[in-house]
Protein backbone atom coordinates (compact mmCIF):
# COMPACT_ATOMS: atom_id res chain seq x y z
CA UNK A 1 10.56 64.22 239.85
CA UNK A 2 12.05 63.49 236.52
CA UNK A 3 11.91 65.90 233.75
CA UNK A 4 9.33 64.76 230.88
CA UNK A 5 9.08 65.09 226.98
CA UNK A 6 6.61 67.54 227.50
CA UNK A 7 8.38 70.24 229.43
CA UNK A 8 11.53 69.72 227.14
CA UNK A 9 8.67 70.43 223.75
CA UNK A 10 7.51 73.61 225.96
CA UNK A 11 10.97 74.88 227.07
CA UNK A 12 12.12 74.92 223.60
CA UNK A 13 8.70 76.23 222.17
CA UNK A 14 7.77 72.74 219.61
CA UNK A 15 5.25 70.49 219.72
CA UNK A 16 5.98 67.11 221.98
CA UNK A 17 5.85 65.00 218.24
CA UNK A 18 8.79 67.51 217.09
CA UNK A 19 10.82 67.06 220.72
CA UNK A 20 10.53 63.19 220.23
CA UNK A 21 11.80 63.22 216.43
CA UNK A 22 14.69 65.27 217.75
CA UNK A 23 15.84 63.43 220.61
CA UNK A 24 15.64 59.77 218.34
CA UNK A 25 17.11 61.49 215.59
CA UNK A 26 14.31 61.16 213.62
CA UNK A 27 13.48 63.18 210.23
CA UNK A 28 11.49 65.76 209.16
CA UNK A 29 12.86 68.12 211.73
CA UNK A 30 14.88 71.74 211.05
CA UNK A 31 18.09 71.92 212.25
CA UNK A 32 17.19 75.23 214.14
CA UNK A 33 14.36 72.97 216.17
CA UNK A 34 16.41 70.24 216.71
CA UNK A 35 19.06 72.40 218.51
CA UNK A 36 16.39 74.04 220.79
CA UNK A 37 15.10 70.60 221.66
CA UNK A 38 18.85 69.26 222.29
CA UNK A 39 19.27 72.27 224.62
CA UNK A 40 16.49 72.93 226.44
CA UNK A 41 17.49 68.98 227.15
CA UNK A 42 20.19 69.27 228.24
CA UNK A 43 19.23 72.54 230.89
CA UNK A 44 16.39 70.24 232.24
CA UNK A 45 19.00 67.21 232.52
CA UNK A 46 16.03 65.46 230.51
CA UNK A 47 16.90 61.42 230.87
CA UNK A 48 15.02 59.59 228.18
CA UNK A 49 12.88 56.56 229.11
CA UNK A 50 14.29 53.81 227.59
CA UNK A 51 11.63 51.47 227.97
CA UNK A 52 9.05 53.37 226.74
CA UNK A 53 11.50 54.09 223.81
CA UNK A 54 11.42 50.69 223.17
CA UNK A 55 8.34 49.84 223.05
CA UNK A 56 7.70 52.66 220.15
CA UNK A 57 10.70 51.48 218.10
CA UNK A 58 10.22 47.67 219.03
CA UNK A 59 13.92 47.60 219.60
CA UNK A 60 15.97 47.32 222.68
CA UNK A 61 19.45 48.22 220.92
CA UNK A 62 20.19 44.94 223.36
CA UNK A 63 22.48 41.50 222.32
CA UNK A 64 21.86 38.66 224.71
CA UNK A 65 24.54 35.78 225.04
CA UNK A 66 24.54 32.75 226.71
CA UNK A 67 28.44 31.20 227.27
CA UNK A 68 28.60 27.72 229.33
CA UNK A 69 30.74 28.84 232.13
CA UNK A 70 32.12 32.57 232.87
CA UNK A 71 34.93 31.29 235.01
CA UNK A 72 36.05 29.99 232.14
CA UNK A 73 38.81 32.39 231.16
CA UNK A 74 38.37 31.98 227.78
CA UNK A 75 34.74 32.32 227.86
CA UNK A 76 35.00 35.75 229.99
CA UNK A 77 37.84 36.98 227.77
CA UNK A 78 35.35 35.87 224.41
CA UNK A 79 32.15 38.11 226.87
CA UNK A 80 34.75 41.17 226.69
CA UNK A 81 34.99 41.15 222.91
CA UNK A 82 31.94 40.60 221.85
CA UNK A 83 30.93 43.69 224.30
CA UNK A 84 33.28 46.26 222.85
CA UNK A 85 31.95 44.92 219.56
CA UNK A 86 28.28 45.24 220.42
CA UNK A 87 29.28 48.96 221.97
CA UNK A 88 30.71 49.75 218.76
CA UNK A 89 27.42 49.36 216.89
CA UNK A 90 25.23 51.32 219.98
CA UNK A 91 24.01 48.02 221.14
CA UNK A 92 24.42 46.91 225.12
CA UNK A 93 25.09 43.38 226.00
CA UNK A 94 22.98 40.87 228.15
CA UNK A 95 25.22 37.86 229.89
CA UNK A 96 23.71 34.23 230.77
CA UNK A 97 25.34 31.38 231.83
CA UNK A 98 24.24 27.65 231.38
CA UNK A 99 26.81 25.71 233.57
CA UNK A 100 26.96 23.19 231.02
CA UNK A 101 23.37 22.29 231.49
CA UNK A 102 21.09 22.57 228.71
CA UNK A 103 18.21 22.75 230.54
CA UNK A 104 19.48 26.14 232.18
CA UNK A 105 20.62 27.14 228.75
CA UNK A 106 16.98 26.56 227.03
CA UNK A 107 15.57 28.68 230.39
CA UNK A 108 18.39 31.71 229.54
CA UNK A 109 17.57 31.79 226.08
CA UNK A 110 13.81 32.24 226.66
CA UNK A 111 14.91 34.95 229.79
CA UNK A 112 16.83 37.33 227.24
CA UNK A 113 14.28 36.74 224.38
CA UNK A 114 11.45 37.78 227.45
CA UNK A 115 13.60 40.74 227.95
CA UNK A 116 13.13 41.39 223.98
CA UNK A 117 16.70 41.72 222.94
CA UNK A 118 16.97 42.43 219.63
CA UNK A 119 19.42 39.57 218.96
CA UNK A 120 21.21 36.35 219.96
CA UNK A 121 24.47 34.72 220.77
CA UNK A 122 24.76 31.49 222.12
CA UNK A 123 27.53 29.08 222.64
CA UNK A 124 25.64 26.13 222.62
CA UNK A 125 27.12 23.92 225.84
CA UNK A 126 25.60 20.89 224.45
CA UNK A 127 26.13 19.71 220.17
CA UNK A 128 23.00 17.29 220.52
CA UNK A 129 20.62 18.45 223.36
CA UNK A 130 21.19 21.95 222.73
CA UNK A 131 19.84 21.78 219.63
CA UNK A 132 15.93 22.30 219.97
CA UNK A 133 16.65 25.67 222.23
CA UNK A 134 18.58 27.53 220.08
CA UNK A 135 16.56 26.73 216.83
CA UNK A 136 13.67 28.04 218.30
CA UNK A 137 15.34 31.18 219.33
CA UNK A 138 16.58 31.46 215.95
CA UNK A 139 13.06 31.77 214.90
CA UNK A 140 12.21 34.66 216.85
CA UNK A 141 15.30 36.49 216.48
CA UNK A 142 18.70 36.56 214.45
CA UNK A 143 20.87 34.56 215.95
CA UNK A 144 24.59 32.95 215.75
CA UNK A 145 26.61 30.15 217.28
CA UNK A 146 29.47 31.57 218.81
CA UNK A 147 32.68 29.34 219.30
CA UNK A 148 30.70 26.04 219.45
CA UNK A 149 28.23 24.34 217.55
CA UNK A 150 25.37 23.01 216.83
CA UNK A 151 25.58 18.60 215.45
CA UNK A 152 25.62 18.56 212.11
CA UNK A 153 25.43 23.00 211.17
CA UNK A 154 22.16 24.53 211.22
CA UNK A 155 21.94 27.89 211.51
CA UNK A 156 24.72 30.72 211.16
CA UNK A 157 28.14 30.02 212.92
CA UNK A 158 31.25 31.78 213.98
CA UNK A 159 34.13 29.64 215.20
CA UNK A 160 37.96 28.47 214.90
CA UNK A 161 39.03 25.70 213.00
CA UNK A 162 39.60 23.38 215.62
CA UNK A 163 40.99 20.80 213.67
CA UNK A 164 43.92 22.74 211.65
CA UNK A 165 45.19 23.98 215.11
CA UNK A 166 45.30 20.76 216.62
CA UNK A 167 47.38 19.69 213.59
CA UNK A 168 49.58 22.79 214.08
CA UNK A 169 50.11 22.16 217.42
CA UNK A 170 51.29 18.04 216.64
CA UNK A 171 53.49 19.55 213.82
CA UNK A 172 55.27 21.60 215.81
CA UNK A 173 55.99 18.94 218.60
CA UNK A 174 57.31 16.39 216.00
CA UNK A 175 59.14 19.12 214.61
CA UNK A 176 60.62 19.71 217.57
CA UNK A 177 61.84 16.06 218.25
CA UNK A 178 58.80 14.35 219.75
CA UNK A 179 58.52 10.73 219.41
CA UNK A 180 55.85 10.08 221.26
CA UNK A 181 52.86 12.35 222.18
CA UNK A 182 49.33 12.02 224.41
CA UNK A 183 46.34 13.81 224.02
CA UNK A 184 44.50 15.39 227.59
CA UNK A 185 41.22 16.82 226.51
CA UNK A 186 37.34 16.92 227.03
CA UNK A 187 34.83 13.92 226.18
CA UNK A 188 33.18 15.08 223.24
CA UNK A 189 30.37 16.47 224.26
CA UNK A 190 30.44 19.87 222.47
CA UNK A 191 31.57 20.31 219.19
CA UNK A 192 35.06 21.96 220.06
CA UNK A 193 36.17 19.10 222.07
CA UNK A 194 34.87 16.38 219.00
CA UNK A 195 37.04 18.64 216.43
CA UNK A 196 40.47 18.50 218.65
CA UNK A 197 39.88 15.53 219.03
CA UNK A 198 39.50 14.64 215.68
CA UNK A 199 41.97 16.65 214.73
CA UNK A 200 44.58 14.52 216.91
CA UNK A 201 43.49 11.59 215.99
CA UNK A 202 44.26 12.72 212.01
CA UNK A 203 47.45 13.74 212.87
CA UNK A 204 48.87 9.98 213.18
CA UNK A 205 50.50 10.22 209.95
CA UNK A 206 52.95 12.46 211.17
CA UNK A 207 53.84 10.93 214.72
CA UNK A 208 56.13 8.27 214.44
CA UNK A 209 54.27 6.64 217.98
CA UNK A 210 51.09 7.27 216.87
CA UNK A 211 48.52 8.75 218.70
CA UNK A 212 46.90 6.11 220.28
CA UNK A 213 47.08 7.86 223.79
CA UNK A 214 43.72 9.62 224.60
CA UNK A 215 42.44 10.78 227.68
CA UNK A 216 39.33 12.31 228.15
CA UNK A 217 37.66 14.13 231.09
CA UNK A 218 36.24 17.86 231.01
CA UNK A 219 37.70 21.00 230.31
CA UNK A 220 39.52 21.62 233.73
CA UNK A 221 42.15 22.42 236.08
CA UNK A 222 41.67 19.26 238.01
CA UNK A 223 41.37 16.59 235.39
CA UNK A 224 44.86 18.32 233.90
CA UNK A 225 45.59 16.83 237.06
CA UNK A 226 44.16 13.74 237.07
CA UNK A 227 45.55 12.83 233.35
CA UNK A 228 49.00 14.29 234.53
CA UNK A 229 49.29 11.71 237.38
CA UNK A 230 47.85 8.99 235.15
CA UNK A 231 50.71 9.84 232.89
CA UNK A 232 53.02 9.67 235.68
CA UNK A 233 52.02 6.17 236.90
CA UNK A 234 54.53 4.32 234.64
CA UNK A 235 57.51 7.01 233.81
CA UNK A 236 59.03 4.79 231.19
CA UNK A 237 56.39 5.33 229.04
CA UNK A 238 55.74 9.19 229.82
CA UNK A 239 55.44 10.50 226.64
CA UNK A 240 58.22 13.29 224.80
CA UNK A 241 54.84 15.70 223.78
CA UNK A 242 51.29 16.23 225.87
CA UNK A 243 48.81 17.77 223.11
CA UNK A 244 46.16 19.35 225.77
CA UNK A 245 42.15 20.33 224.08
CA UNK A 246 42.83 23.92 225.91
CA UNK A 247 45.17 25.60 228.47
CA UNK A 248 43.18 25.25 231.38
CA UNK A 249 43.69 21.57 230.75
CA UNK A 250 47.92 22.15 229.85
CA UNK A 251 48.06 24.51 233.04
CA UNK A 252 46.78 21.44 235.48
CA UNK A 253 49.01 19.03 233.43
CA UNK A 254 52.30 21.53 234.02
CA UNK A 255 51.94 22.09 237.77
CA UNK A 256 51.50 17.98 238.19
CA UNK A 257 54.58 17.26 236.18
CA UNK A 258 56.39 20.77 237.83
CA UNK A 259 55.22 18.62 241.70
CA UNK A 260 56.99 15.45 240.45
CA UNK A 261 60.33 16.96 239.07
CA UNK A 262 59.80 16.41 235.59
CA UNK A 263 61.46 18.86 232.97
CA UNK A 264 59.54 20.87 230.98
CA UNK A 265 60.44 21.32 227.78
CA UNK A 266 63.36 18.68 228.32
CA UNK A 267 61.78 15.60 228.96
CA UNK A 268 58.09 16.49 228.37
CA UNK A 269 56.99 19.12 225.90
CA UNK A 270 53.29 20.91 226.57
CA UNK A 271 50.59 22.64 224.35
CA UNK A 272 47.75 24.08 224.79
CA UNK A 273 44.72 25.37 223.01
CA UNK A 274 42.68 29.34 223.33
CA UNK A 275 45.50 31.23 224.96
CA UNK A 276 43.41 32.32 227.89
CA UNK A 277 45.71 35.45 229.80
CA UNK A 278 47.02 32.87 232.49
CA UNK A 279 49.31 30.69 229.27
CA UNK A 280 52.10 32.84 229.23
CA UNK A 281 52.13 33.59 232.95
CA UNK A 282 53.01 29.73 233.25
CA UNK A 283 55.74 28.18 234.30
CA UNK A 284 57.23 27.64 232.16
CA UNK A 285 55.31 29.96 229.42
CA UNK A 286 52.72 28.21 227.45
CA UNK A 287 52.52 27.27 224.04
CA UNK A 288 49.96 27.38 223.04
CA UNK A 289 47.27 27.61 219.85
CA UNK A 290 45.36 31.15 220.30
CA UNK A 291 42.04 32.28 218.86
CA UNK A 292 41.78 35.65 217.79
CA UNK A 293 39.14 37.00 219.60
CA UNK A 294 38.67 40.10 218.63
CA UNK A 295 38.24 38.73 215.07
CA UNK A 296 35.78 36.54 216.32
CA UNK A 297 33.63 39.13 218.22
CA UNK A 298 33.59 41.26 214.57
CA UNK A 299 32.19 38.69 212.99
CA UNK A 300 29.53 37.24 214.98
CA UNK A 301 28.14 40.85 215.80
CA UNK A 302 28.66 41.80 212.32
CA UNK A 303 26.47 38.78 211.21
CA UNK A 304 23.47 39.90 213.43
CA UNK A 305 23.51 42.97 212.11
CA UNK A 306 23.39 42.31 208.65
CA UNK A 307 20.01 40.08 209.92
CA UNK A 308 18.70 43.13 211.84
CA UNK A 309 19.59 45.33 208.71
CA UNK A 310 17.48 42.95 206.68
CA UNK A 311 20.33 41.22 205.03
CA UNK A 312 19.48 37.59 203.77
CA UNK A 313 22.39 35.83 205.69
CA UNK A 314 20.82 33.16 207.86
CA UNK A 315 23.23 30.04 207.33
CA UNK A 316 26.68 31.98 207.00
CA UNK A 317 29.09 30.04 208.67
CA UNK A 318 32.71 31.34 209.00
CA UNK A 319 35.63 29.18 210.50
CA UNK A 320 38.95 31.48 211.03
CA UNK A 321 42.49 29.86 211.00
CA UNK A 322 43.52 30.15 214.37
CA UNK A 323 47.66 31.14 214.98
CA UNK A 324 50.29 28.45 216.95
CA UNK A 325 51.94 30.45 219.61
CA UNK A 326 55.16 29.11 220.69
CA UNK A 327 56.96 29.65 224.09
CA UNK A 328 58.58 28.25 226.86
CA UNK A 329 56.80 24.90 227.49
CA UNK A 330 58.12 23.50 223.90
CA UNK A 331 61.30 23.38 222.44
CA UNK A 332 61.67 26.04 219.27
């Protein structure tokens, strides 16, 4: 049987209000009382019952987040962070997944807020039809957009600025003797995949071909693939510089052009976008634009707990300048 409150308050001669201030930390107790409590706990191996603790505080010391995919690499890399974050602060993390559907994200959100976590993060999958979910979670609990975001703001937000490392990623290219570039990324569904592309499509200035190639498919292995070999149809016109939305996109679009003997950096140059783990395990290396995500973790935890301290922060929105990382797959 487990040990209770009660025999702890007996074995070290206090009442059971006294044990319980101890053990929570609670005031009003003397230090000599609180030590007796702390070790007659620790001779009965006394395990506290953290629902019932809980339910007298009203607080879980529990973060749910919702991420569209966790085979994702950058999404289970982003999990990571933000858990060691959480940990930091004595709070435990809760993990959902939509699959890119929001009706599976609205039914995660209301799971985790049924489980009464003290807090939100979602990355919403959708920047339209997400929209009604999250808002209403953000009225029962603090909550922040992690990565992705909501159409047109609304609510607190923690992200990269998509659209400066596209740019980065262009200049570089050109820089590098580019002529002619393509951008492979995601229909813009989500508000990460609308910024890169927007922020190719503002680049034009500085390509001398312009950048009127765009192809658009999802955020995969297989349509790197597909765009690769669409690329490949008519070899004449292969372009000197692929811009891809992310790597898992660039990593598809290096092993098509690796399979049909084209040289990379010589005659086609590469970059991605998040540097997942897997970028500079290509072949050749990746370049790639990388989001710091450790940075990113601080700040979206760090936001929810200025909310849960009773800070008056409920719109901050914070965009970080992500960093272009240059290796193998471009020419320095």
């Amino acid at each position: 049987m487990s040990v209770t409150i009660k025999e702890v308050a007996e074995r070290a001669g206090v009442s059971v209000a006294t044990a319980s201030r101890a053990l929570s930390g609670g005031r009003g107790v003397r230090p000599a009382n609180r030590e007796r409590v702390l070790r007659a706990a620790r001779e009965l191996e006394y395990e506290p019952n953290a629902v019932a603790a809980a339910l007298r505080s009203r607080t879980t010391n529990s973060v749910g987040i919702v991420v569209p995919r966790i085979s994702n690499p950058f999404f289970a890399t982003l999990v990571e962070a933000v858990e060691r974050e959480a940990a930091r602060g004595g709070r435990g993390l809760l993990l959902s997944t939509s699959r890119y559907d929001p009706e599976v994200e609205a039914g995660q959100l209301k799971s985790l807020l049924d489980r009464r976590v003290d807090a939100l993060i979602a990355v919403p999958c959708h920047s339209e039809r997400s929209r009604a979910a999250i808002e209403a979670a953000g009225q029962r609990v603090p909550t922040v957009q992690l990565d992705l975001c909501l159409d047109g703001g609304g609510g607190s937000w923690v992200g990269v600025d998509s659209e400066a490392g596209i740019l980065s990623a262009v200049e570089h290219l050109v820089g590098a003797g580019a002529r002619t570039l393509a951008y492979v990324g995601s229909e813009p569904t989500d508000s990460s995949a609308q910024a890169r592309l927007d922020g190719y499509r503002g680049a034009a200035p500085l390509c001398p071909g312009g950048t009127d190639r765009v192809l658009l498919g999802d955020f995969s292995l297989e349509w790197g693939h597909r765009a690769a070999r669409r690329l490949l149809e008519n070899r004449r016109e292969l372009p000197e510089g692929i811009v891809c939305g992310n790597d898992t996109i660039a990593l598809g679009v290096l092993r098509e052009l690796a399979r049909n003997g084209v040289d990379v950096p010589g005659r086609v140059m590469v970059t991605g976008f998040d540097d997942i783990p897997f970028a500079e395990l290509a072949e050749p290396p990746l370049t790639t634009v990388r989001q710091p995500l450790e940075q990113l973790a601080a700040e979206a935890v760090r936001t929810l707990a200025t909310r849960l301290g009773g800070g008056e922060e409920p719109h901050r929105r914070v965009a970080i300048a992500p960093e272009l990382v240059v290796r193998g797959s471009t020419r320095a």
